[in-house]
Protein backbone atom coordinates (compact mmCIF):
# COMPACT_ATOMS: atom_id res chain seq x y z
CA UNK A 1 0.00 0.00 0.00
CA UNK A 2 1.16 3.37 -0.50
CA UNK A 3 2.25 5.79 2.30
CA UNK A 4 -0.30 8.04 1.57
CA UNK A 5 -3.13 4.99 2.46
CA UNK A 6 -1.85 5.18 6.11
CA UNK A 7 0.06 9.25 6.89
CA UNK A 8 -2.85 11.02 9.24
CA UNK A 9 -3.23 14.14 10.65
CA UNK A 10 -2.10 13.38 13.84
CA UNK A 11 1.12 12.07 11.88
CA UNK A 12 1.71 15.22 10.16
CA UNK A 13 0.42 17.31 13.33
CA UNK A 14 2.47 16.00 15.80
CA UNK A 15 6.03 14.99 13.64
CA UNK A 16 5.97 11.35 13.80
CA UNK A 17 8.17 9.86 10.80
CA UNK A 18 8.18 6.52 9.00
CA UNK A 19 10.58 4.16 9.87
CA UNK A 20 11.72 0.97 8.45
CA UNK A 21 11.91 -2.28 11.34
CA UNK A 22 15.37 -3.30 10.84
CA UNK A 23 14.39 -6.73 11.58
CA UNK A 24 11.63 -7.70 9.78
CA UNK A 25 11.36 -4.36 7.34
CA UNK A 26 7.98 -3.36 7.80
CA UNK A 27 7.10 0.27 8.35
CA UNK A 28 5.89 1.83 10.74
CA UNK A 29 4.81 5.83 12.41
CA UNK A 30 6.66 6.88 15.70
CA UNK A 31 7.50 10.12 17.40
CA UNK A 32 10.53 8.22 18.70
CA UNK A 33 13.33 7.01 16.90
CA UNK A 34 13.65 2.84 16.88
CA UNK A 35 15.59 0.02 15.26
CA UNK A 36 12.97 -2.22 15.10
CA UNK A 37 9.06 -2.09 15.08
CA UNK A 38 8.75 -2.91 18.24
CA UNK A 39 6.85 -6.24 18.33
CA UNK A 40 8.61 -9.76 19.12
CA UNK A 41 9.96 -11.43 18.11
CA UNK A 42 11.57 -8.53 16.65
CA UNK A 43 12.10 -6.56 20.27
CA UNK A 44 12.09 -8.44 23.20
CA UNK A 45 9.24 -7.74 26.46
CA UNK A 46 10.84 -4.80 28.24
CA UNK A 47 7.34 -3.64 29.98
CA UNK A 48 7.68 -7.02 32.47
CA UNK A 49 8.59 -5.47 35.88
CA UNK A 50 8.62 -2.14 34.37
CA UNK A 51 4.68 -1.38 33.18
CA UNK A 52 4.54 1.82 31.16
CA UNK A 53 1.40 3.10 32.54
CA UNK A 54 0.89 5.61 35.14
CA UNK A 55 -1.06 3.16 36.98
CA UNK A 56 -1.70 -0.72 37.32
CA UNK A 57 -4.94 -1.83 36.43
CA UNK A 58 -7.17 -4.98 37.01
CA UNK A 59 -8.93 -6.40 33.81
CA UNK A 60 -12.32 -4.91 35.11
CA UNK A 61 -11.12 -1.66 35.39
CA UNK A 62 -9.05 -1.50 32.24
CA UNK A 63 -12.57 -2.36 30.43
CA UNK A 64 -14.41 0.19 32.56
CA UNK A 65 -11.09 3.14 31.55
CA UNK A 66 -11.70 1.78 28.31
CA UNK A 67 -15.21 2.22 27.79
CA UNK A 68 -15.85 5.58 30.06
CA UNK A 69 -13.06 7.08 27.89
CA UNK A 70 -14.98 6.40 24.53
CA UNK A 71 -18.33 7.69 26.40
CA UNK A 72 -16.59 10.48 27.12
CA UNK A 73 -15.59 11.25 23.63
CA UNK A 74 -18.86 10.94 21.71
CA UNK A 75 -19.19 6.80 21.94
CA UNK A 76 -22.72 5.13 22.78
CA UNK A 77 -21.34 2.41 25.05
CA UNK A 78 -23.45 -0.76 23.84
CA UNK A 79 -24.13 -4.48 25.81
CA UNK A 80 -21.54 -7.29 24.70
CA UNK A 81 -23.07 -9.85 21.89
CA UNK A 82 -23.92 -13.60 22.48
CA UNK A 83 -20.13 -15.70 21.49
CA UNK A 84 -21.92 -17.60 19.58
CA UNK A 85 -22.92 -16.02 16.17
CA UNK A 86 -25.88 -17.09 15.24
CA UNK A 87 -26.30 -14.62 12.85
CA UNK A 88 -23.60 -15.91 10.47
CA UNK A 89 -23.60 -19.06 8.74
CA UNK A 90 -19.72 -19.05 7.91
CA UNK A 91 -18.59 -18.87 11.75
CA UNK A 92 -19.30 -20.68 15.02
CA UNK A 93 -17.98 -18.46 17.05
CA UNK A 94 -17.44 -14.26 17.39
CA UNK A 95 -13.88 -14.16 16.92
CA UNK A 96 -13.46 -10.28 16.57
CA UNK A 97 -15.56 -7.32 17.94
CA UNK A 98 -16.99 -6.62 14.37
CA UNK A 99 -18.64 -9.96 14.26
CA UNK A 100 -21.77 -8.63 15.06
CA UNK A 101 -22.29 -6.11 12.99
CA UNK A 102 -21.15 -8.34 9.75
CA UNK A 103 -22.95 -8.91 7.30
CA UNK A 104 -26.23 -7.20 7.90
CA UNK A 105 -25.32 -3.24 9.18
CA UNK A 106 -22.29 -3.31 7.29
CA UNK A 107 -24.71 -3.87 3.85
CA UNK A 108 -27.61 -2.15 5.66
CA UNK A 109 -29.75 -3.85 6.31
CA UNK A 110 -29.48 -3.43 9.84
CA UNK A 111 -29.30 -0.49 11.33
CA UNK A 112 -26.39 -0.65 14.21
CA UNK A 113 -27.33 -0.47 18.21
CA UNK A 114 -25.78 3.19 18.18
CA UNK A 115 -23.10 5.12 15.44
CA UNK A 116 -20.10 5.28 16.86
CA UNK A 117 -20.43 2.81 19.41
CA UNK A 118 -18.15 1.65 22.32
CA UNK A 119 -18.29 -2.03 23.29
CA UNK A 120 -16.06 -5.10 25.00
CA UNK A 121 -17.17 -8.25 23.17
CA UNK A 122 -15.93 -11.31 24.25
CA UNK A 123 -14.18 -13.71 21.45
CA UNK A 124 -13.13 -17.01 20.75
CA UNK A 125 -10.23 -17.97 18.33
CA UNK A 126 -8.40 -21.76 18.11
CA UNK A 127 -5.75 -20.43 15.56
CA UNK A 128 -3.47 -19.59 17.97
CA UNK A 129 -4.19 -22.55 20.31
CA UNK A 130 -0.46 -23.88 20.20
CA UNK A 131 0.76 -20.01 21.10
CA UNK A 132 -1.38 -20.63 24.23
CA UNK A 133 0.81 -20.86 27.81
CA UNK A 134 3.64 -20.55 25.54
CA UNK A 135 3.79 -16.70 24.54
CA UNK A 136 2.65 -15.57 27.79
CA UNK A 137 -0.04 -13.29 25.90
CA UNK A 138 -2.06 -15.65 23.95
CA UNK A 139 -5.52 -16.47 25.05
CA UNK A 140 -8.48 -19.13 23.37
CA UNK A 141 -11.10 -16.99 25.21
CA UNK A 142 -10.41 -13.24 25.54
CA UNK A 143 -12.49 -9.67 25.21
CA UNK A 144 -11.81 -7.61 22.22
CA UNK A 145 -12.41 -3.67 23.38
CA UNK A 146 -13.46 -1.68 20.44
CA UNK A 147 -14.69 1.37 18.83
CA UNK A 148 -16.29 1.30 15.61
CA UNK A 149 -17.74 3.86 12.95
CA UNK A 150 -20.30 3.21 10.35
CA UNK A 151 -20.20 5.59 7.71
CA UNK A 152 -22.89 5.46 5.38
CA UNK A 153 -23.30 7.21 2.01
CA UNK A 154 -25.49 10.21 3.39
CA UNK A 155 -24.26 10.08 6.71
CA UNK A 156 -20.15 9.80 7.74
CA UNK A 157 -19.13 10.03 11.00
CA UNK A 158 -15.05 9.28 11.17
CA UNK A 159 -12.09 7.98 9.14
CA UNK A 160 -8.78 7.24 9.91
CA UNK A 161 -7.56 10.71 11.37
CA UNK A 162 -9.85 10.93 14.45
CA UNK A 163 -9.22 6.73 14.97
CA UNK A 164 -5.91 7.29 15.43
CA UNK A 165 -6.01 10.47 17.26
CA UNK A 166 -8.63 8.64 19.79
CA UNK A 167 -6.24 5.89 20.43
CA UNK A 168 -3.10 8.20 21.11
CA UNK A 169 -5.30 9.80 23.75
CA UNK A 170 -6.34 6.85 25.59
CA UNK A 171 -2.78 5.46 25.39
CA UNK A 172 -0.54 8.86 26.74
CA UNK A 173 -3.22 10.81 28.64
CA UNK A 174 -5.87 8.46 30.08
CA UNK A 175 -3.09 5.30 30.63
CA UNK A 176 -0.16 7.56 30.90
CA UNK A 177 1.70 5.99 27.78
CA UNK A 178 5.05 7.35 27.11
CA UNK A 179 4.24 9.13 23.40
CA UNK A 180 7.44 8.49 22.13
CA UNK A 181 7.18 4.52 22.23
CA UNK A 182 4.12 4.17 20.68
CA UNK A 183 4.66 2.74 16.71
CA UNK A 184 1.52 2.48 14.90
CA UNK A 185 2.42 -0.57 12.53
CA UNK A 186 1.44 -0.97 8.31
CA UNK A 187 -0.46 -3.27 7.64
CA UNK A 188 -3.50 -5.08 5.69
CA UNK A 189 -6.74 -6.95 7.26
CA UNK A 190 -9.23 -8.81 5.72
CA UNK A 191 -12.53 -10.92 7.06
CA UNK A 192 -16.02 -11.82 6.73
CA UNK A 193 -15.51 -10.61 3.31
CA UNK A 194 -14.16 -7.26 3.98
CA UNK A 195 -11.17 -5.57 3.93
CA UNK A 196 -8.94 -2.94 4.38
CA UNK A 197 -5.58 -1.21 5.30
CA UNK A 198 -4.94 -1.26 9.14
CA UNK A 199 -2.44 -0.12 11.87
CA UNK A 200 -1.40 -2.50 14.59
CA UNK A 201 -0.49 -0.26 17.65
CA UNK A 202 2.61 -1.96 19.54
CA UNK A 203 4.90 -0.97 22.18
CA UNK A 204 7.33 -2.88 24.62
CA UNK A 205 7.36 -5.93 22.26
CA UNK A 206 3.62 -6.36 22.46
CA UNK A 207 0.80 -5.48 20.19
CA UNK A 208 -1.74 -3.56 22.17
CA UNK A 209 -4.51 -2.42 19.86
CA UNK A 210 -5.68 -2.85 15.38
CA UNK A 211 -7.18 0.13 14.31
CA UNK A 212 -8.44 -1.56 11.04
CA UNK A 213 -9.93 0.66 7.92
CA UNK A 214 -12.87 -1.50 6.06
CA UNK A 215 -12.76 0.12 2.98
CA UNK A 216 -13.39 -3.06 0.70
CA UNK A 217 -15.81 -6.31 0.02
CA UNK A 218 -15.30 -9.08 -2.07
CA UNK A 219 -16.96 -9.97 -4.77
CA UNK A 220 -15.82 -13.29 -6.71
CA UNK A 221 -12.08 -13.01 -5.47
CA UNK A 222 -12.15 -9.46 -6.29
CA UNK A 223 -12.18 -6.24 -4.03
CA UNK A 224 -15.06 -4.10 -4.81
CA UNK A 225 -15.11 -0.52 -3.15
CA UNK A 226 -17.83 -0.41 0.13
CA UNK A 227 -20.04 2.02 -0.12
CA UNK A 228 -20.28 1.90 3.82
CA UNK A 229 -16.75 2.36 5.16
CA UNK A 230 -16.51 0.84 8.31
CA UNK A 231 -13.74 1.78 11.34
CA UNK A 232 -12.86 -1.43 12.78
CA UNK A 233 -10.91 -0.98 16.12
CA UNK A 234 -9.90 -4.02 18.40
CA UNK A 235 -8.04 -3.20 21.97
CA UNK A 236 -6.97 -6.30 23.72
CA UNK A 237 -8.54 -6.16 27.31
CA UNK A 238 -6.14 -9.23 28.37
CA UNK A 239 -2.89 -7.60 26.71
CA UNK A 240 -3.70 -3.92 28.07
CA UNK A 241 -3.93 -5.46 31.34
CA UNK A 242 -0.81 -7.40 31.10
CA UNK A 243 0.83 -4.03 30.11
CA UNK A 244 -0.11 -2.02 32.99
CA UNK A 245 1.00 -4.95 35.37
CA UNK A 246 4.06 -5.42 34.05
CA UNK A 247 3.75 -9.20 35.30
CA UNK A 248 5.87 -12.12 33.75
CA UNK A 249 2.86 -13.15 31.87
CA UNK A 250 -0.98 -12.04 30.99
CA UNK A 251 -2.31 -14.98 32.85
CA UNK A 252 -0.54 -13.92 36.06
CA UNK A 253 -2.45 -10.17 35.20
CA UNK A 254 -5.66 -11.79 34.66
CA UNK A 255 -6.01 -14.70 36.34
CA UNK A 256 -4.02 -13.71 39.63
CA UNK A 257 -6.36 -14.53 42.48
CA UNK A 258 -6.87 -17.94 40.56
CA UNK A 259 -2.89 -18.92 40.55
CA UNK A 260 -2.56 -17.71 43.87
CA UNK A 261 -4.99 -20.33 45.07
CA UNK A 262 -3.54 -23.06 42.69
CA UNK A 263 -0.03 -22.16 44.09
CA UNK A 264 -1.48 -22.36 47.14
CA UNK A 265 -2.94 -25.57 46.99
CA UNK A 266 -0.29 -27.31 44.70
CA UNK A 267 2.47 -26.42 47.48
CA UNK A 268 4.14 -24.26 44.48
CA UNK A 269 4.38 -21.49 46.42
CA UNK A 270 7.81 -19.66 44.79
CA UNK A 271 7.97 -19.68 41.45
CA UNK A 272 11.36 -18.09 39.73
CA UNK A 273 10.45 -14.95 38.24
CA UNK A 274 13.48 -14.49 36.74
CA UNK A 275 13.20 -17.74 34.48
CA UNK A 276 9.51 -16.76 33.26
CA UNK A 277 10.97 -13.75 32.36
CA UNK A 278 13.36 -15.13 29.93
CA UNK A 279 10.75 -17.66 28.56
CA UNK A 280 8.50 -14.82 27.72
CA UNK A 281 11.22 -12.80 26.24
CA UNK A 282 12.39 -16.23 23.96
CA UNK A 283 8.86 -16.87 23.30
C-alpha cells in the first residue's frame, strides 16, 4: 500500500516519521526514533517489571477506563453480543468485535445499536491454540475492546484521522503511555468478506490495539469498493492489562487470584520470576 493509504493528521500534526523495522522491514509511524518495530519477536518484552502506565490496572477496570473514555468522547457504550454467532452461517464463534455487525449493518440492512459505538465483546479464536501458555499473551477466550464507525453514504461520521487520534489519547493521557514509544504498525486486514488497510499499535514488544480501515468487500475473489466504510478498532482487554502490570505473563495479570490459590494448593508457592521472564522474552 502506498504511504499516503496510512500518513494522518495526527502524523503530520504532531512529527511522527516513517521508519523501516530493521528486523523484519515493515514500516511503521513513531514520534521516537527505533531500530525495530517494536513487536517480538523482533524486540524483546521490556514492559515485564517495568509497566509503562501511570497506573496498574485490574482487567475490570481497564474495560471500565476503556469504555468511560470512549463515552466520554462521543461513543454510545453498547451491551456485549452472544459468542456464539448465530447470525452468520460461515462462523461458530465471534472471533473479533466486528462480528456482530457483519454482514447485515455493514450492507444495511441493519441499522447498528448506536453510530459510533463503544463495546467489550468477548471472542473465541483456536488459531493460535499452540501459542497458548507458551507466549505468555495468547488467550483461546479473551475480550476484544473496540470502537467502531459506520459511515454510510449520506451520513459519515469518522475515518482514519480521528481513529488514530482517539487511540493516542487513551494510550498517553488516560493510561499515561510514554508518546514516544508508541509505533503504529502498516499493515493489511481482511474478514467476513471485507477488507482494508490497518495499523497495529505496539509498544514494549507487544501489540496492544488494530485500528483496522474497512474500505473493501469481495466480490468473486475481487475487491469491490464499500459504499459503507466501516472503522474497525480491536483493543486487547487481556494484553492492556498485562501491560499495565508489568507481570511475567498475561495470565498472572488476569487470572491472579486464581494462581494464587492453585499455588497455594499445589504447594508451588515460589515460582522463579526471573526464568519466566526469559521464557517470555524467547517466546
Amino acid at each position: 500500500m502506498p504511504e499516503s493509504e496510512y500518513e494522518v493528521e495526527l502524523f503530520r500534526k504532531q512529527g511522527f516519521t516513517r521508519q523501516t523495522c530493521g528486523k523484519c522491514g515493515k514500516a511503521f509511524w513513531s514520534l521516537g526514533h527505533h531500530e525495530t518495530c517494536g513487536e517480538a519477536p523482533c524486540q524483546e518484552y521490556d514492559f515485564i517489571g517495568s509497566p509503562p502506565f501511570k497506573k496498574k490496572l485490574t482487567y475490570r477496570a481497564m474495560r471500565e477506563d476503556f469504555l468511560s473514555f470512549l463515552e466520554q468522547n462521543g461513543h454510545a457504550r453498547v451491551k456485549r453480543y452472544p459468542i456464539v454467532a448465530r447470525w452468520r452461517d460461515d462462523v461458530f464463534f465471534v472471533q473479533a468485535s466486528v462480528y456482530p455487525f457483519q454482514p447485515w449493518v455493514i450492507s444495511r440492512q441493519a441499522s447498528p445499536p448506536a453510530n459510533p459505538l463503544a463495546i467489550s465483546q468477548p471472542c473465541v479464536r483456536f488459531i493460535d491454540i499452540d501459542n497458548v501458555g507458551k507466549t505468555g499473551q495468547h488467550f483461546t477466550l479473551f475480550e476484544m475492546m473496540a470502537h467502531h464507525a459506520f459511515n454510510f453514504p449520506d451520513h459519515p461520521i469518522y475515518w482514519k484521522d480521528h481513529t488514530v487520534e482517539l487511540c493516542q489519547l487513551f494510550l498517553t493521557e488516560r493510561l499515561g503511555v510514554d508518546p514516544a514509544i508508541v509505533r503504529y504498525k502498516e499493515s493489511w486486514w481482511e474478514g467476513g468478506g471485507n477488507s482494508g488497510p490497518c495499523l497495529e499499535v505496539v509498544f514494549g514488544g507487544a501489540e496492544a490495539a488494530t485500528l483496522v480501515f474497512m474500505q473493501n468487500r469481495d466480490v468473486n475473489g475481487h475487491r469491490v469498493p464499500m459504499d459503507t466504510t466501516v472503522v474497525d478498532t480491536g483493543y486487547g482487554l487481556e494484553r492492556l492489562t498485562w501491560l499495565s502490570q508489568g507481570t511475567t505473563s498475561a495470565y498472572e495479570a488476569v487470572f491472579g487470584d486464581a494462581l494464587a490459590y492453585l499455588k497455594r494448593a499445589t504447594g508451588a508457592k515460589r515460582v522463579d520470576d526471573r526464568v519466566l521472564r526469559e521464557t517470555r522474552s524467547a517466546s
